[in-house]
Structures are given as C-alpha cells and as structure tokens.
C-alpha atoms as a PDB file:
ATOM      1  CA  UNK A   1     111.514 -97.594 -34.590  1.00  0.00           C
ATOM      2  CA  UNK A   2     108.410 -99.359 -33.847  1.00  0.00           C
ATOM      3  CA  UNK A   3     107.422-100.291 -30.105  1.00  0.00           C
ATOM      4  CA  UNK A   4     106.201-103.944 -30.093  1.00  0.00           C
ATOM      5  CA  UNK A   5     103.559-105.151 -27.211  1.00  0.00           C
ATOM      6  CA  UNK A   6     102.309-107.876 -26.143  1.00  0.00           C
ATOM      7  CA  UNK A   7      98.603-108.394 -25.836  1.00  0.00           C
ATOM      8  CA  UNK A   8      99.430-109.500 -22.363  1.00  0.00           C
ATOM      9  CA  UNK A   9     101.596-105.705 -22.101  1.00  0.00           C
ATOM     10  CA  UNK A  10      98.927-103.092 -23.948  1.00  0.00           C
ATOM     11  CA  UNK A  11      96.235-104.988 -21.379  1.00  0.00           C
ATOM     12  CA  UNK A  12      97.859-104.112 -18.358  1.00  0.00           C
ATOM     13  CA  UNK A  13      98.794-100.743 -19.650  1.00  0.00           C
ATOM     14  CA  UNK A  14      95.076-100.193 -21.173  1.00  0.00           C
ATOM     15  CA  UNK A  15      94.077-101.378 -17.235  1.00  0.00           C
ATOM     16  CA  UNK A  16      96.347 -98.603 -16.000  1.00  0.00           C
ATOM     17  CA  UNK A  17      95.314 -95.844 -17.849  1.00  0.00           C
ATOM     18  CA  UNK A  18      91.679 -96.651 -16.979  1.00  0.00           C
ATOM     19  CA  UNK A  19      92.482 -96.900 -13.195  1.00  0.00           C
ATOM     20  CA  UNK A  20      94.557 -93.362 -13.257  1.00  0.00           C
ATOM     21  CA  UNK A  21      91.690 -92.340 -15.284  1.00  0.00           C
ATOM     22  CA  UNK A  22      88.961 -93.359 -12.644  1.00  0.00           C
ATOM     23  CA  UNK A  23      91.603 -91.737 -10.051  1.00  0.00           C
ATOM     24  CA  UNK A  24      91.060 -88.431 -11.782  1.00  0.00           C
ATOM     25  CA  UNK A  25      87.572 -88.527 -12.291  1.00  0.00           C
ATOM     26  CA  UNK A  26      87.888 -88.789  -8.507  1.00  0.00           C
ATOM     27  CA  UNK A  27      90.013 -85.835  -7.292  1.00  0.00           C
ATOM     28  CA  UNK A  28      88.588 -83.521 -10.260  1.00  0.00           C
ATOM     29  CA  UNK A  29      84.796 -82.166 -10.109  1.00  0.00           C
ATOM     30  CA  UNK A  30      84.627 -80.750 -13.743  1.00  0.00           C
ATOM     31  CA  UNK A  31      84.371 -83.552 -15.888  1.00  0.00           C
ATOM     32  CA  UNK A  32      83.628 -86.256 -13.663  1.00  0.00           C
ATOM     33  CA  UNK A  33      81.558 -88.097 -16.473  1.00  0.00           C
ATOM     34  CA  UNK A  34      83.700 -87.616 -19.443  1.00  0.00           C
ATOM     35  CA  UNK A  35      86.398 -88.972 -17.230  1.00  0.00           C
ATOM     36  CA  UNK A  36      84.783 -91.913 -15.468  1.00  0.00           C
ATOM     37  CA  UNK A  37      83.360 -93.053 -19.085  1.00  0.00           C
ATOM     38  CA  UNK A  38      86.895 -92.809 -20.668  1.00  0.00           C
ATOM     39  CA  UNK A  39      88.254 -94.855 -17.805  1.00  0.00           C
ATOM     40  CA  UNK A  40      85.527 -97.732 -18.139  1.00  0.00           C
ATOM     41  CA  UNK A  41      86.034 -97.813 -21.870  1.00  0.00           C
ATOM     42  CA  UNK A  42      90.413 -98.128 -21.017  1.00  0.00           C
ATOM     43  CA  UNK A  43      89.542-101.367 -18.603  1.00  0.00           C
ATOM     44  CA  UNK A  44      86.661-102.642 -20.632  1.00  0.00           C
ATOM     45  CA  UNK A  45      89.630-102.577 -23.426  1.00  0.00           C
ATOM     46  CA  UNK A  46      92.221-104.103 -21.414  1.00  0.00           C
ATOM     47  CA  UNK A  47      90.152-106.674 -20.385  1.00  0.00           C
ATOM     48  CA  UNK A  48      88.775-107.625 -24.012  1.00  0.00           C
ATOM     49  CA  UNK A  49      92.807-107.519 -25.415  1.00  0.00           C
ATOM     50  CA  UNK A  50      93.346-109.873 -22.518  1.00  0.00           C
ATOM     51  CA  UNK A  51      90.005-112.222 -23.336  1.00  0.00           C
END
C-alpha cells in the first residue's frame, strides 16, 4: 500500500516536524545544534514543497 500526499500535506507535515524539532532543541541541552539545524532544514523543506 502506498501513502499518497499532497504537496500541500508533506508541507505542513515537513513544517511540523521542524517546529517539534525546534521544540526539542529547546527543552534538551545535549544536542541543541544538531537539533535546531535539523529543524531549520524540516521548515526550509516545507516551505520549498509549498513554493
């Protein structure tokens, strides 16, 4: 079974991942880098998909 998205759909969700991603880098002091550039890179995604 494949899962079909929209571009409209994987944007949003890219967006979400990089905000819960940010939200980590937040509340966790160990990889606070690693995690806020993953999380840039998710809504820089989302927001190209949605371009």
């Amino acid at each position: 079974m494949r899962l079909r998205l929209s571009r409209q759909q994987l944007s949003d969700l890219l967006d979400a991942a990089g905000l819960v991603t940010l939200d980590a880098a937040a509340w966790c002091w160990c990889p606070i880098a690693g995690l806020v550039v993953a999380g840039a890179a998710l809504l820089l995604a989302g927001w190209v998909i949605d371009r």
